[in-house]
Protein backbone atom coordinates (compact mmCIF):
# COMPACT_ATOMS: atom_id res chain seq x y z
CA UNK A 1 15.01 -3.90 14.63
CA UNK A 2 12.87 -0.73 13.67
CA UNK A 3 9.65 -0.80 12.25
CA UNK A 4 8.19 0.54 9.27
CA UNK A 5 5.24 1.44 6.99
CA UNK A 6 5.07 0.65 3.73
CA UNK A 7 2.06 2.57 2.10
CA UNK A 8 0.89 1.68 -1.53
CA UNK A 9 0.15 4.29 -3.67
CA UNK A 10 -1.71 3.58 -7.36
CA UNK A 11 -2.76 6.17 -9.74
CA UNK A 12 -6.53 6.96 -10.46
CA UNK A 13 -6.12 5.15 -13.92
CA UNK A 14 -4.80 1.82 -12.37
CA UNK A 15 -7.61 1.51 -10.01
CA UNK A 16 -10.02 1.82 -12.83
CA UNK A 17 -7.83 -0.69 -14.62
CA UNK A 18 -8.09 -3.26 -11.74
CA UNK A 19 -11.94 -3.19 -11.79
CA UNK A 20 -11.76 -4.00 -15.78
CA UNK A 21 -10.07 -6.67 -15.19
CA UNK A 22 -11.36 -10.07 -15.81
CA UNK A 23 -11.28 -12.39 -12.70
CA UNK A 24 -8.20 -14.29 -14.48
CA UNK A 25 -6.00 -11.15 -14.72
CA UNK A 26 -7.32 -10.18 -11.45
CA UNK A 27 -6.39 -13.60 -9.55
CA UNK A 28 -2.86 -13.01 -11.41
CA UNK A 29 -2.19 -9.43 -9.79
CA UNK A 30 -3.33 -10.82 -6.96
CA UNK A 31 -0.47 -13.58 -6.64
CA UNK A 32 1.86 -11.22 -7.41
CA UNK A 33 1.35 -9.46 -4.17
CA UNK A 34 0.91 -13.22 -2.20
CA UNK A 35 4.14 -14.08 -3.99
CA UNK A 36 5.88 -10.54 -2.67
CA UNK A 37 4.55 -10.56 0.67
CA UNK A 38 4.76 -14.52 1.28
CA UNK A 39 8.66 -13.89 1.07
CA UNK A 40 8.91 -10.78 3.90
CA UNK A 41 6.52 -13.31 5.85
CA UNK A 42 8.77 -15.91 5.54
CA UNK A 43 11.95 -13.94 6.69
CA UNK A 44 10.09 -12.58 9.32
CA UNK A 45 9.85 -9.12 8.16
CA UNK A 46 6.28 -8.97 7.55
CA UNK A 47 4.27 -7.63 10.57
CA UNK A 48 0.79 -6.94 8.74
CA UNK A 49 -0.80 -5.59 5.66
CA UNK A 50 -4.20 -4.69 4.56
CA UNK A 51 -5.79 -2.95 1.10
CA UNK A 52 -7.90 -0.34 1.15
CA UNK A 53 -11.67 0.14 -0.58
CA UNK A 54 -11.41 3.06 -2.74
CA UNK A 55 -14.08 5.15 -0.92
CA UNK A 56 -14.49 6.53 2.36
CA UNK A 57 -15.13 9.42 4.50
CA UNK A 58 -12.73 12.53 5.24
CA UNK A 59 -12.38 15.03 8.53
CA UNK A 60 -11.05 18.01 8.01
CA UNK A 61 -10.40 21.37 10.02
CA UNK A 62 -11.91 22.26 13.28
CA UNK A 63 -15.39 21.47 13.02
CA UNK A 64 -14.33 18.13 11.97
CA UNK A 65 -16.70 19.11 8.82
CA UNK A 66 -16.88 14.88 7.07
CA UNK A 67 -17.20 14.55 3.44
CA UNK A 68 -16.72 11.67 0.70
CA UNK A 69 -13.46 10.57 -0.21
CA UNK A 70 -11.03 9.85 -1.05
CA UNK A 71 -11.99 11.44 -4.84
CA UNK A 72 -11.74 8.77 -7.02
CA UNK A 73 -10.71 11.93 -9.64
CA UNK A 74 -7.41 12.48 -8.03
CA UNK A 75 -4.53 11.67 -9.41
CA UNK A 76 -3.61 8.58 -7.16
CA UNK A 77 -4.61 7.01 -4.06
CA UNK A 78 -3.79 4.78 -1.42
CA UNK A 79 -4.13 1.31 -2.10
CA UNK A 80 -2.98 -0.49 1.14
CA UNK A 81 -0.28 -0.38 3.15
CA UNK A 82 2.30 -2.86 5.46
CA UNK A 83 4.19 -2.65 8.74
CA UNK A 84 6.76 -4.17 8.43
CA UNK A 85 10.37 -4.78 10.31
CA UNK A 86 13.91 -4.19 9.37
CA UNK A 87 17.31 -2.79 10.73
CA UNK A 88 17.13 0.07 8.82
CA UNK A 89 15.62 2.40 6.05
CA UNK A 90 17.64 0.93 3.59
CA UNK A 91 16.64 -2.51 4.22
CA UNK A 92 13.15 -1.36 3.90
CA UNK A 93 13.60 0.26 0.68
CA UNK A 94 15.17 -2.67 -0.60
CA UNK A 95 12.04 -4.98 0.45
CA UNK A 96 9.88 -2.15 -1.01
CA UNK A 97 11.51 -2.70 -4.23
CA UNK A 98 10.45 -5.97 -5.36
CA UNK A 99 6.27 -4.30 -4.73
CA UNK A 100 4.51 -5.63 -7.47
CA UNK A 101 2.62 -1.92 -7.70
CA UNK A 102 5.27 -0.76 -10.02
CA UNK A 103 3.98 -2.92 -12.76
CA UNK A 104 1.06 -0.72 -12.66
CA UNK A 105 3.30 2.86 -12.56
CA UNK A 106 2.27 3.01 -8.51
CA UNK A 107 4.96 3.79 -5.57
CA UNK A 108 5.51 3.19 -2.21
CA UNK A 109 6.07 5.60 0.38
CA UNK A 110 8.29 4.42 3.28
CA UNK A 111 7.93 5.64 6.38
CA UNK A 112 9.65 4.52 9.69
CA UNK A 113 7.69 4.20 12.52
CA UNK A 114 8.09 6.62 15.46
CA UNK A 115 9.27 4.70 19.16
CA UNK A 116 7.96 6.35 21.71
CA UNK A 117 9.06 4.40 24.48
């Protein structure tokens, strides 16, 4: 069994849409995603997930220089992301299908996860 990321991608717009939302619509999208990942926990598949605040803080280059971000003015950002387990890529792209972040014209990048040992 191999392990995988699964890491959530929404545009700029649909993170302004989520905080528009009224706390009806906003429970709603949020069972959508219990709903999705309840089923990979439930198989087993699901090893851990977590959102992401839109703001925090950025090292770059060699003098490790920090600034804001990510830029809320970009043209997407990262959401969340899951680890998750399955034989191979294409069983992870099939789990990654049924991500409710597609409603809102988002993606998910898939990403296996390197074994060292």
């Amino acid at each position: 069994m191999e392990k995988f990321m699964l890491i959530f991608h929404n545009s700029a717009n649909a993170e302004m849409a989520f905080q528009d939302q009224s706390p009806e619509e906003l429970q709603a999208e949020i069972e959508k995603w219990n709903v999705w990942i309840g089923g990979l926990a439930a198989q087993g598949k699901m090893l851990g997930t977590e959102g992401l605040l839109p703001t925090g803080k950025v090292l770059a280059g060699v003098n490790k220089t920090m600034t804001d971000g990510p830029y809320t003015e970009g043209k997407e950002m990262v959401g969340g992301f899951m680890l998750l387990q399955a034989d191979s890529y294409d069983e992870a792209v099939e789990y990654a299908k049924g991500c409710p972040v597609f409603e809102m014209d988002g993606k998910v990048e898939i990403r296996q996860i390197q074994n060292f040992g």
